[in-house]
Protein backbone atom coordinates (compact mmCIF):
# COMPACT_ATOMS: atom_id res chain seq x y z
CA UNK A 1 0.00 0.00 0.00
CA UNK A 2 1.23 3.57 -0.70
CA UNK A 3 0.44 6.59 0.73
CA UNK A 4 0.50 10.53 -0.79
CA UNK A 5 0.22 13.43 1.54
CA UNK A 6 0.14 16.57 0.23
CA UNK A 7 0.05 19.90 2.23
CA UNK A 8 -1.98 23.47 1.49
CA UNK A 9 -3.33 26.85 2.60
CA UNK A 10 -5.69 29.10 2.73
CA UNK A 11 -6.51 32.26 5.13
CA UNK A 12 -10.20 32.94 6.01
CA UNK A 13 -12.24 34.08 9.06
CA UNK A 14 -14.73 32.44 11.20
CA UNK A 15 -17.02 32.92 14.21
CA UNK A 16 -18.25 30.21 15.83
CA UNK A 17 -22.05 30.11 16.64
CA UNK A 18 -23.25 29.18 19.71
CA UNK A 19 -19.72 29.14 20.94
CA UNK A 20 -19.33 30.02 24.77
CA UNK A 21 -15.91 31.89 24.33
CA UNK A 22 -14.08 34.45 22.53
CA UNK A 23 -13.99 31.86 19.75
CA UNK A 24 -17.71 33.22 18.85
CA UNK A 25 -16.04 36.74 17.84
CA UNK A 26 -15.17 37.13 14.05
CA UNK A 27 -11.07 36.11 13.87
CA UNK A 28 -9.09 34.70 11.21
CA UNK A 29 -6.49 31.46 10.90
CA UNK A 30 -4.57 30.54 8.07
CA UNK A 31 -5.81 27.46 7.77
CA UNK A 32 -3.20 24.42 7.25
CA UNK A 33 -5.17 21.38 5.25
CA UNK A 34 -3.50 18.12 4.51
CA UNK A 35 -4.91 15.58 2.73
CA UNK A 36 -3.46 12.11 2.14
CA UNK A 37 -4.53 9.04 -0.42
CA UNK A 38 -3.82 5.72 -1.16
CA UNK A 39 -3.83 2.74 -3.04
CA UNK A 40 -2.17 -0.51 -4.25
CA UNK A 41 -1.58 0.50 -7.98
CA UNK A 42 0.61 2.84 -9.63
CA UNK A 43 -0.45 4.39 -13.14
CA UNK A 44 1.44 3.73 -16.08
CA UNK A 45 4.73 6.13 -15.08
CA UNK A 46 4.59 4.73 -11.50
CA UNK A 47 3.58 7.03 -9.95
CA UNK A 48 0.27 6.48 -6.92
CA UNK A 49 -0.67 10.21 -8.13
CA UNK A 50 0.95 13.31 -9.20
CA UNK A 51 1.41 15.29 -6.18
CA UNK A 52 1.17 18.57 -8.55
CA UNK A 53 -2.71 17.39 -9.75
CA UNK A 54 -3.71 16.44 -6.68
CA UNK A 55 -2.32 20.05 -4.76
CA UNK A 56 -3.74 21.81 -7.76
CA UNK A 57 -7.43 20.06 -7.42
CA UNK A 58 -7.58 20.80 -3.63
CA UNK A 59 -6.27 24.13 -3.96
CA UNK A 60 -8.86 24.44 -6.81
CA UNK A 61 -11.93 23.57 -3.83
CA UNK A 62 -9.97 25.52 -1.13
CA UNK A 63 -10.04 28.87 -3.35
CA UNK A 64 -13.56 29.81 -2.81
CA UNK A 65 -12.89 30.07 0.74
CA UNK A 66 -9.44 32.08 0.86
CA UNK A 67 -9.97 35.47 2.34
CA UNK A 68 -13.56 35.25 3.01
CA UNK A 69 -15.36 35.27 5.73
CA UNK A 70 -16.14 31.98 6.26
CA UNK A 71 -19.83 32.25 7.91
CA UNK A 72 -20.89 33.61 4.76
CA UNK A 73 -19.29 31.07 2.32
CA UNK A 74 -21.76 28.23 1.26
CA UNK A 75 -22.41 25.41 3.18
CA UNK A 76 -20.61 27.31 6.29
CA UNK A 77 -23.48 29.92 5.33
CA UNK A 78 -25.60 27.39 7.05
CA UNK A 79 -23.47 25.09 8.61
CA UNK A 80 -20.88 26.14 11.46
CA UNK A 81 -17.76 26.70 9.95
CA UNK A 82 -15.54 24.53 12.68
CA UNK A 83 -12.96 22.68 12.03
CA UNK A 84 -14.75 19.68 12.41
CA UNK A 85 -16.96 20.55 9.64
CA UNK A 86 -14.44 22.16 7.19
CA UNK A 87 -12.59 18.66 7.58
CA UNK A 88 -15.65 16.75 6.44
CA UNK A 89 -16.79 18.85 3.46
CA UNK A 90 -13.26 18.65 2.29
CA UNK A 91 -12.97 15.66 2.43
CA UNK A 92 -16.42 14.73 0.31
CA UNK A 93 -15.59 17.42 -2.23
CA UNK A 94 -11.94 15.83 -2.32
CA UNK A 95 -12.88 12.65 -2.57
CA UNK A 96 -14.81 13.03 -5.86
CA UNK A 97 -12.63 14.34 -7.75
CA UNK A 98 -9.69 11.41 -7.21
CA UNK A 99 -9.19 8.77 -10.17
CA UNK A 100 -10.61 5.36 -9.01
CA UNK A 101 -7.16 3.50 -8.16
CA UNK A 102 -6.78 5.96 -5.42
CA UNK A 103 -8.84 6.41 -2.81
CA UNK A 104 -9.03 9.05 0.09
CA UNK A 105 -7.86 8.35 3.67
CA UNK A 106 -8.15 11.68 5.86
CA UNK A 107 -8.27 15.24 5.38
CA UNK A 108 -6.48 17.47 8.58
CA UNK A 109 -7.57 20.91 8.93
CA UNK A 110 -4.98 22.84 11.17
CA UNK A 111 -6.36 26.31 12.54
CA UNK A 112 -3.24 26.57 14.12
CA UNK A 113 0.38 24.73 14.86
CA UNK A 114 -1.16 23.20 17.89
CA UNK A 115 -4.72 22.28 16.89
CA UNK A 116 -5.49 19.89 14.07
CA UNK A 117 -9.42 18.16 13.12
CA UNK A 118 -8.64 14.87 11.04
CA UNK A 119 -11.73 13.64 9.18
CA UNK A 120 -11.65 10.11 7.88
CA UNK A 121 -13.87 7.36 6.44
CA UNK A 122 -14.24 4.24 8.79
């Protein structure tokens, strides 16, 4: 089995709702996202996947979000934007978009260099 990590950015704001601490107050992270695949098979240069594609697709779903506000950002319009959540609809978007020899094992969302949400498939 092989594994691919690759390693992105993007900086955005958030305010948690409902939160009981300053946390609720608009502030901003630059947001550290990881995501890592694998699979058995390599493709016909040997490779699991080009790390370049797969940083360029993620960075191509992370774009909408860099520099925004995140609260007003579809689905964290709706949906607290937590790390929790941001790990999950990462990780759905991500995993459509990967070639079927591949498949998706987590997605880390760092808010900061001590506090990382992994979201993973069971």
């Amino acid at each position: 089995m092989y594994e691919l990590m690759i390693k992105t950015h993007f900086d955005a704001a958030h305010s948690l709702r409902g939160y009981p601490g300053p946390c609720r107050e608009l502030h901003g992270h630059t947001w550290n996202v990881e995501v890592v695949v694998a699979g058995r098979e390599l493709d016909e240069i040997d490779l699991i996947y080009d790390f370049r594609e797969l940083k360029d697709q993620v960075k191509k779903i992370l774009l909408k979000f860099d520099h925004k506000h995140l609260n007003e950002v579809p689905p964290f319009d709706a949906l607290s934007p937590t790390g929790e959540n941001m790990a999950r609809f990462f990780f759905e978007e991500i995993k459509k978009i990967l070639p079927g020899r591949v498949f998706l094992k987590k997605v880390n969302v760092w808010e900061s260099p001590n506090a990382c949400i992994t979201y993973y498939n069971d």
